[in-house]
N, C-alpha and C. Protein backbone atom coordinates (compact mmCIF):
# COMPACT_ATOMS: atom_id res chain seq x y z
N UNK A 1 -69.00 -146.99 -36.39
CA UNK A 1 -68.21 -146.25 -37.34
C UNK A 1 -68.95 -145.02 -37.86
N UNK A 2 -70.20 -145.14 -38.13
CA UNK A 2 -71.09 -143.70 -38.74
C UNK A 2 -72.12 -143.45 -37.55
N UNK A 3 -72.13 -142.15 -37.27
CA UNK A 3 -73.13 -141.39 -36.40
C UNK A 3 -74.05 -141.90 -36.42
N UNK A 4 -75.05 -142.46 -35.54
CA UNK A 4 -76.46 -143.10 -35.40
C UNK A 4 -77.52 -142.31 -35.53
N UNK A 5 -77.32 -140.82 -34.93
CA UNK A 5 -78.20 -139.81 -35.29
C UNK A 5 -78.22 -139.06 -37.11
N UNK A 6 -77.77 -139.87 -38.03
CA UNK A 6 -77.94 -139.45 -39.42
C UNK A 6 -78.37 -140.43 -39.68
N UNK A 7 -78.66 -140.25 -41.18
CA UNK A 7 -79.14 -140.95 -42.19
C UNK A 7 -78.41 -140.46 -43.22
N UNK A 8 -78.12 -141.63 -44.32
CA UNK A 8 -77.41 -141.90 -45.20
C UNK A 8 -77.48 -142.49 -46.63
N UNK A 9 -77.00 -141.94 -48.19
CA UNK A 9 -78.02 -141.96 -49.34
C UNK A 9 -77.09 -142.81 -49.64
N UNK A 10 -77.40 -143.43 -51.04
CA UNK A 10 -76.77 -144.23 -51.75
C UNK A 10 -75.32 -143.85 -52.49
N UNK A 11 -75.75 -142.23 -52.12
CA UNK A 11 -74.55 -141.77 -53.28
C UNK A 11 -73.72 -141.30 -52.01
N UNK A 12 -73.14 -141.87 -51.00
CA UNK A 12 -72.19 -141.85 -49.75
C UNK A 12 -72.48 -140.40 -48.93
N UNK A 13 -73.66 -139.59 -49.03
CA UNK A 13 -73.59 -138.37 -48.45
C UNK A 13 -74.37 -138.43 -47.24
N UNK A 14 -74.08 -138.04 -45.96
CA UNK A 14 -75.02 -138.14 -44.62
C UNK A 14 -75.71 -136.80 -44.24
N UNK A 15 -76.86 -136.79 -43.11
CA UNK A 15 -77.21 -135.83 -43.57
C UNK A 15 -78.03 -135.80 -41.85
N UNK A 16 -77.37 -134.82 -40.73
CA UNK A 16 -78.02 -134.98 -39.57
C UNK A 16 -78.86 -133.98 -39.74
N UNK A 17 -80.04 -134.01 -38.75
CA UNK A 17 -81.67 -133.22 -38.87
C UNK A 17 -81.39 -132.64 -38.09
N UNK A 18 -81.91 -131.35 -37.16
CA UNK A 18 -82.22 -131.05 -36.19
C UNK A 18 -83.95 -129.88 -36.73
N UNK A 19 -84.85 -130.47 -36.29
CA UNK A 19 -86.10 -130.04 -36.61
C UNK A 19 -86.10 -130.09 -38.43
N UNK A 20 -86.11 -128.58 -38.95
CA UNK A 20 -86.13 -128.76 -40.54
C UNK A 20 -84.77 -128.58 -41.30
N UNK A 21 -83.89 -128.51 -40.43
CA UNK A 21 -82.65 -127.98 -41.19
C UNK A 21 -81.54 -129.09 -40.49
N UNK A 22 -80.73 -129.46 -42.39
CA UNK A 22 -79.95 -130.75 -41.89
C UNK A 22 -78.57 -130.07 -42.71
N UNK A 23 -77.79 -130.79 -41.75
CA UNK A 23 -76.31 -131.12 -41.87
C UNK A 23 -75.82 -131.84 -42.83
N UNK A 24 -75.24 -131.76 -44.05
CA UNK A 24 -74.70 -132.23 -45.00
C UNK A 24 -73.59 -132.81 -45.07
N UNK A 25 -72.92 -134.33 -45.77
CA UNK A 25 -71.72 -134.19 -45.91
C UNK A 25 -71.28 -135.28 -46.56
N UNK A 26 -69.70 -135.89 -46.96
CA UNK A 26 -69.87 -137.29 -47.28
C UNK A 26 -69.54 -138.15 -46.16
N UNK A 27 -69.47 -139.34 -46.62
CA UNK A 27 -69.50 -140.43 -45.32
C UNK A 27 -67.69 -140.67 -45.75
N UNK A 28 -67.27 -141.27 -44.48
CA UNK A 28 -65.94 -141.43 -44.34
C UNK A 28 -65.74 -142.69 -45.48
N UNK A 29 -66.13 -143.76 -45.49
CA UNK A 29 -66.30 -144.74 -46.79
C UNK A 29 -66.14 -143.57 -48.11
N UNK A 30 -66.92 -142.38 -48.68
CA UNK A 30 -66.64 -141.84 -49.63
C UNK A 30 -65.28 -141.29 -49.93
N UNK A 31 -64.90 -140.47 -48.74
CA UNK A 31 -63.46 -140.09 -48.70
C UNK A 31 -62.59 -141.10 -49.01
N UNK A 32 -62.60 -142.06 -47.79
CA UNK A 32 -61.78 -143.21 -48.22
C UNK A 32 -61.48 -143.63 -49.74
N UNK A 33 -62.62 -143.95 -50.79
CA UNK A 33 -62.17 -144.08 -51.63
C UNK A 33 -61.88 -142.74 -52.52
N UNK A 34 -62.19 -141.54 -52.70
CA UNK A 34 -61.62 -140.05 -52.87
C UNK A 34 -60.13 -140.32 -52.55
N UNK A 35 -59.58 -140.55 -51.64
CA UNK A 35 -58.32 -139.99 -51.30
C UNK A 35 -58.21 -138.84 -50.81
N UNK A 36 -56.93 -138.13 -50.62
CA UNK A 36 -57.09 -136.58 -50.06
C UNK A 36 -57.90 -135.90 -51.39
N UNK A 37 -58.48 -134.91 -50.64
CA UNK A 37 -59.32 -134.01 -50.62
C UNK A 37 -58.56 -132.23 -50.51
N UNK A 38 -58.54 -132.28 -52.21
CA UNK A 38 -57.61 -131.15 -52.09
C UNK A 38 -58.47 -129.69 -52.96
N UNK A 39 -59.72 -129.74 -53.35
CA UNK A 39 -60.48 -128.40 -53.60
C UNK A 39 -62.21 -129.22 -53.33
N UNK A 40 -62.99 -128.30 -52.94
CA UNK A 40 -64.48 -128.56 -52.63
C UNK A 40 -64.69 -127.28 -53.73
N UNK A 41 -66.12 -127.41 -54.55
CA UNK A 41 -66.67 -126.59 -54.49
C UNK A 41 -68.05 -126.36 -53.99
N UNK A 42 -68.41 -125.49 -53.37
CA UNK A 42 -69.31 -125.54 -52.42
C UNK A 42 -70.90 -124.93 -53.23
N UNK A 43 -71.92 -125.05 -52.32
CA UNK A 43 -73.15 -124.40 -53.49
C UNK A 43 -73.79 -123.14 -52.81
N UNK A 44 -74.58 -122.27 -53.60
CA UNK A 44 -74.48 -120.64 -53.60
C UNK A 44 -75.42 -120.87 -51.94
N UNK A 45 -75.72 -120.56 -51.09
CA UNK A 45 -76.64 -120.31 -49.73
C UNK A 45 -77.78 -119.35 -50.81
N UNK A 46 -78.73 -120.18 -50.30
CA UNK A 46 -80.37 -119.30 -51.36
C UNK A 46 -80.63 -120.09 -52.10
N UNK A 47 -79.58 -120.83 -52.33
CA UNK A 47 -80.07 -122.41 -54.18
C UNK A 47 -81.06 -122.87 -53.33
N UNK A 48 -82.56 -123.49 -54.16
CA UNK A 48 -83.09 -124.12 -54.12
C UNK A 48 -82.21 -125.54 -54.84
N UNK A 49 -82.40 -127.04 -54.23
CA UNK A 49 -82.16 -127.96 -54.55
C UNK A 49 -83.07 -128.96 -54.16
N UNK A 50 -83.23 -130.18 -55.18
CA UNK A 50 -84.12 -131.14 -55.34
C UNK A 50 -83.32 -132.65 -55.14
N UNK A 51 -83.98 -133.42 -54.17
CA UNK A 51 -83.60 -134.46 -53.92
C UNK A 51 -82.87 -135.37 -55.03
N UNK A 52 -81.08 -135.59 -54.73
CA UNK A 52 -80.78 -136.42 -55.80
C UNK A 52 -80.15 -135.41 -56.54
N UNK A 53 -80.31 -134.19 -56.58
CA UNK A 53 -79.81 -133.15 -57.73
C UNK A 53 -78.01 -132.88 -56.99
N UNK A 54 -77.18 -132.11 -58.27
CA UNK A 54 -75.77 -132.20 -57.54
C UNK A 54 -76.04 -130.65 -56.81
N UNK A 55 -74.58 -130.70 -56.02
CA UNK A 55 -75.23 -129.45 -54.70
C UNK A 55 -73.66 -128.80 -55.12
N UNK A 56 -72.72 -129.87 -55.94
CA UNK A 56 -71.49 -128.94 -56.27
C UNK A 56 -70.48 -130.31 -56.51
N UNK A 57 -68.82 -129.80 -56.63
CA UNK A 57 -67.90 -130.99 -56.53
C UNK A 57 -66.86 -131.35 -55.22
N UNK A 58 -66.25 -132.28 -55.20
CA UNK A 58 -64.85 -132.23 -54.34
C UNK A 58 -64.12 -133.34 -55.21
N UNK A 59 -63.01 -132.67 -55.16
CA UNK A 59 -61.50 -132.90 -55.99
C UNK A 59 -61.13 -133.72 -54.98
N UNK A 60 -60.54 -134.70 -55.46
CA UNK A 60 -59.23 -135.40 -54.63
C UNK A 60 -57.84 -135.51 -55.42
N UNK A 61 -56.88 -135.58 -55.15
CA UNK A 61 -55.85 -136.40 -56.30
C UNK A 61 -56.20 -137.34 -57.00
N UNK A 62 -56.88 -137.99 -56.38
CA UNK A 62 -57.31 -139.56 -57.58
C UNK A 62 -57.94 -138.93 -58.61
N UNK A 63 -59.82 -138.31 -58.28
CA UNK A 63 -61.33 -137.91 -59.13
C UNK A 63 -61.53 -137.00 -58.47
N UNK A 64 -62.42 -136.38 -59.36
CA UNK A 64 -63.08 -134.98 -59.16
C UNK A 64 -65.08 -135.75 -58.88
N UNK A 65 -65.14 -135.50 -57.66
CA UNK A 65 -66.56 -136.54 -57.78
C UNK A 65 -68.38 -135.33 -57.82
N UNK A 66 -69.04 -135.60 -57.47
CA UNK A 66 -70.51 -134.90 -57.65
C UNK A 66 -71.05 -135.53 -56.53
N UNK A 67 -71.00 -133.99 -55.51
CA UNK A 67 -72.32 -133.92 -54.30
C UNK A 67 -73.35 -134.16 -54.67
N UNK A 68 -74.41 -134.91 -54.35
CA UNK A 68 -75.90 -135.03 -54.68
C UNK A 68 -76.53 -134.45 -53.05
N UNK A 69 -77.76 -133.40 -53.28
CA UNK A 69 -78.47 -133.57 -52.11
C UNK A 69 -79.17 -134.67 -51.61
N UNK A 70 -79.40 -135.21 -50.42
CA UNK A 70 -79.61 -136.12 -49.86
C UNK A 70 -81.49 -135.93 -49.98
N UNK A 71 -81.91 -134.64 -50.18
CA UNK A 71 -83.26 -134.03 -49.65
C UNK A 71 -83.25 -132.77 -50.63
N UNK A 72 -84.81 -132.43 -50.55
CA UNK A 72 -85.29 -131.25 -51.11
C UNK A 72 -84.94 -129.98 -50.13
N UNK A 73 -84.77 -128.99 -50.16
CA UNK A 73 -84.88 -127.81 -49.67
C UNK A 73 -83.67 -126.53 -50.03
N UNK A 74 -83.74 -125.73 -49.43
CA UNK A 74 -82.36 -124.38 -49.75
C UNK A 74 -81.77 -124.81 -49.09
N UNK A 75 -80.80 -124.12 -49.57
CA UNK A 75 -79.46 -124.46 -48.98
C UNK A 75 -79.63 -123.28 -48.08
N UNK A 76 -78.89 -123.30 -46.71
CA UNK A 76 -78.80 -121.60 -45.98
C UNK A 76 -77.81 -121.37 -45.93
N UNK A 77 -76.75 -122.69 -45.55
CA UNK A 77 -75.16 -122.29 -45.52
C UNK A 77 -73.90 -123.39 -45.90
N UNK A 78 -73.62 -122.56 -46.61
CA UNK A 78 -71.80 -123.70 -46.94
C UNK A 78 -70.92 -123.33 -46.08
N UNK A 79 -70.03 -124.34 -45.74
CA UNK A 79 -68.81 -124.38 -45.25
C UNK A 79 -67.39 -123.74 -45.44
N UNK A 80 -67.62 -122.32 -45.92
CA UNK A 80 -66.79 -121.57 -46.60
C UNK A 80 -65.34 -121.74 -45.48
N UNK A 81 -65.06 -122.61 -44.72
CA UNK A 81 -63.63 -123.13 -44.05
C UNK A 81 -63.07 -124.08 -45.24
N UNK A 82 -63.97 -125.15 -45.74
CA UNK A 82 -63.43 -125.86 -46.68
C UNK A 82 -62.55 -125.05 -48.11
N UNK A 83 -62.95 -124.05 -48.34
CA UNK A 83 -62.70 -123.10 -49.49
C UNK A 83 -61.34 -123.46 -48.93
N UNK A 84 -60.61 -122.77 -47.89
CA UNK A 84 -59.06 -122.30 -47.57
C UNK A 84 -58.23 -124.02 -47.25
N UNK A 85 -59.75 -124.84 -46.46
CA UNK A 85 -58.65 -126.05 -45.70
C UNK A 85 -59.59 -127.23 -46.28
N UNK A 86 -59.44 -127.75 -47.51
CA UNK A 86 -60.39 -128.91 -48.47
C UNK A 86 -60.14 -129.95 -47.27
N UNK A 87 -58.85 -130.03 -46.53
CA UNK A 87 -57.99 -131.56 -45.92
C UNK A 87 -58.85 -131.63 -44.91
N UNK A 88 -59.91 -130.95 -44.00
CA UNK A 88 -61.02 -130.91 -43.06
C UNK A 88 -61.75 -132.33 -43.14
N UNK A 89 -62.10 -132.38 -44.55
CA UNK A 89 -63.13 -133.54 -45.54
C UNK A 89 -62.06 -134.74 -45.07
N UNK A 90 -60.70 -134.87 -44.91
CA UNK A 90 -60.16 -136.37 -45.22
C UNK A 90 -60.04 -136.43 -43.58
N UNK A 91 -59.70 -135.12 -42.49
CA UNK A 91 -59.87 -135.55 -41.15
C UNK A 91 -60.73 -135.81 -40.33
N UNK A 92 -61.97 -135.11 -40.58
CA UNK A 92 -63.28 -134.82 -40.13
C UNK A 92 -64.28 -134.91 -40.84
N UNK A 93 -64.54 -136.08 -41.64
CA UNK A 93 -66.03 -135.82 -42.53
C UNK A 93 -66.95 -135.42 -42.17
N UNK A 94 -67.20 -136.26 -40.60
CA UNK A 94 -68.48 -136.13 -40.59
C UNK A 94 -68.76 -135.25 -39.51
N UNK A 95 -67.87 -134.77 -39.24
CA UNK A 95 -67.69 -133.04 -38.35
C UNK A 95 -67.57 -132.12 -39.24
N UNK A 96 -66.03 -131.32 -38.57
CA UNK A 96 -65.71 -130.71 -39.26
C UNK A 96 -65.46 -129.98 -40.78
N UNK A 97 -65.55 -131.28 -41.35
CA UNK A 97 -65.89 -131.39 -43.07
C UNK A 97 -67.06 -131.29 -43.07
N UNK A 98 -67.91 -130.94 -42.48
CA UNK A 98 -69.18 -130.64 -43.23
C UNK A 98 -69.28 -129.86 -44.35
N UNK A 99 -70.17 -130.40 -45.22
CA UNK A 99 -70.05 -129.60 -46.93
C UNK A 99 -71.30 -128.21 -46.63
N UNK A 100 -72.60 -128.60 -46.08
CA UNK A 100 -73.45 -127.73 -46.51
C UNK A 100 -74.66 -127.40 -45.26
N UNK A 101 -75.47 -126.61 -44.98
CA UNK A 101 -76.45 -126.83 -44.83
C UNK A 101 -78.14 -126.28 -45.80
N UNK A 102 -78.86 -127.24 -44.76
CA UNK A 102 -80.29 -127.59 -45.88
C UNK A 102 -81.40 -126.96 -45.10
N UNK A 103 -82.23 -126.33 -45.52
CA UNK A 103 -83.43 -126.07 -44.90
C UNK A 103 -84.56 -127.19 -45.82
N UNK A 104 -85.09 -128.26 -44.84
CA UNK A 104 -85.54 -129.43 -45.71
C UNK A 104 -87.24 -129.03 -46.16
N UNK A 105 -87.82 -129.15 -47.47
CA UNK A 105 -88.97 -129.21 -47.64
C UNK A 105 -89.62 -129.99 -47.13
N UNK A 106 -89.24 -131.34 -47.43
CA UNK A 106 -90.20 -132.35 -47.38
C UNK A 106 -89.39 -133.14 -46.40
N UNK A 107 -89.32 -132.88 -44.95
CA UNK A 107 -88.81 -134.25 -44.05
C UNK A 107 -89.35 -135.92 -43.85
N UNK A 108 -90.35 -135.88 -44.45
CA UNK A 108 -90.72 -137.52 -45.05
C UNK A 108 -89.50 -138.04 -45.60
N UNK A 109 -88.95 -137.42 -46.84
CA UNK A 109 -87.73 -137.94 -47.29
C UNK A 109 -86.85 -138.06 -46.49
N UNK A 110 -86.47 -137.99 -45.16
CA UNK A 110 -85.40 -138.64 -44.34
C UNK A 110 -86.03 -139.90 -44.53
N UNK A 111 -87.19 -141.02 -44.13
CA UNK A 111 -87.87 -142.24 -44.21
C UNK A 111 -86.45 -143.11 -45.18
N UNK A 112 -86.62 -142.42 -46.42
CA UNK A 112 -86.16 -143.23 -48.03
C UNK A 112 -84.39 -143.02 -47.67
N UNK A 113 -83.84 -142.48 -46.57
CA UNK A 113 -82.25 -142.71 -46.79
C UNK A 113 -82.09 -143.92 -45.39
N UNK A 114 -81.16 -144.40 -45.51
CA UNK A 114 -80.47 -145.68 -44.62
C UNK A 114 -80.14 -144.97 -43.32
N UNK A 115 -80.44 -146.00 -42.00
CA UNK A 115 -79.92 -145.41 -40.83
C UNK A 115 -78.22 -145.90 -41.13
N UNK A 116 -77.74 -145.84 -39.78
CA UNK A 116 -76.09 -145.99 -39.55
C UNK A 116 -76.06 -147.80 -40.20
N UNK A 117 -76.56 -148.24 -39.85
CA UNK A 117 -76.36 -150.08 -39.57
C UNK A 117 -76.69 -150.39 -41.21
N UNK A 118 -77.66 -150.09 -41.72
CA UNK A 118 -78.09 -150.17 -43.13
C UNK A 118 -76.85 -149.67 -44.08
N UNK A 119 -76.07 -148.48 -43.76
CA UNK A 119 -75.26 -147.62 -44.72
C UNK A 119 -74.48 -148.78 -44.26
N UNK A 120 -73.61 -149.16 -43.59
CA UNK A 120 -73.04 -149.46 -42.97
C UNK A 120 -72.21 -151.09 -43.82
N UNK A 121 -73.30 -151.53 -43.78
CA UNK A 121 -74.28 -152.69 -44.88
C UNK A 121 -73.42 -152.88 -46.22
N UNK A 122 -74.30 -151.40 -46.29
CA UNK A 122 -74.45 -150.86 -47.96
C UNK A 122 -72.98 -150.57 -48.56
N UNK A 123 -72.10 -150.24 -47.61
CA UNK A 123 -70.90 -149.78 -47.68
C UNK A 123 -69.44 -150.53 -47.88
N UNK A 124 -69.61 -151.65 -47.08
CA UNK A 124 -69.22 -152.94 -47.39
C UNK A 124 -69.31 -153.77 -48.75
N UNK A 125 -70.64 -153.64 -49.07
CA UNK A 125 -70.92 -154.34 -50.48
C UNK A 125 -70.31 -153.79 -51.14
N UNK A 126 -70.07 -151.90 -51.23
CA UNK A 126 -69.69 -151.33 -52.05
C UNK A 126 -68.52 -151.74 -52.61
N UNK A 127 -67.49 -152.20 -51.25
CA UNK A 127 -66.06 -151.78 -51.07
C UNK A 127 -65.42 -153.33 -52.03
């Protein structure tokens, strides 16, 4: 059900690597309980952000919830498609909905988030 090549935080957001710069987003379990997904707000490209800190919001009809970064580093780029089409997030989380990207400081901190099987786990208990 979740990509094997990410890792995954407590607060439902995944986050694929490629060398220092990772892929942001929430996990389909988050949406699920969100509902549609009808405004994102996205965070400035240049923010410095700190592991755990919020990176911005997404609205659903139900709650209005809080991105947390998964990791330390800048941000380089948001998903400025979500701005026009939020409904990306309820078809494609973990594609197309992508919320952000990260240029990571400290890649040790991938270690401290859950692979697929662990979230997976974690996600269940939640539910």
């Amino acid at each position: 059900m979740y990509p094997n090549d990410r890792r995954y935080s407590k607060e439902h957001e995944w986050i694929g690597v490629a060398e220092r710069n990772g892929t942001v987003g929430i996990t389909r379990f988050a949406q699920e309980q969100l509902g549609d997904i009808v405004y994102v707000e996205l965070p400035e490209p240049g923010r410095r952000v700190a592991r755990g800190e919020v990176l911005g919001t997404i609205e659903s009809v139900k709650a209005v919830s809080e991105i947390y970064s998964p990791v330390t580093g800048t941000v380089r780029e948001a998903n400025g498609e979500l701005e026009s089409r939020p409904e990306l997030v309820n078809s494609d989380p973990h594609g197309e909905g992508w919320y952000c990207r990260i240029e990571l400081d400290q890649p040790s901190e991938l270690d401290e988030l859950m692979d697929a099987g662990s979230y997976e786990d974690f996600a269940k208990s939640a539910s």
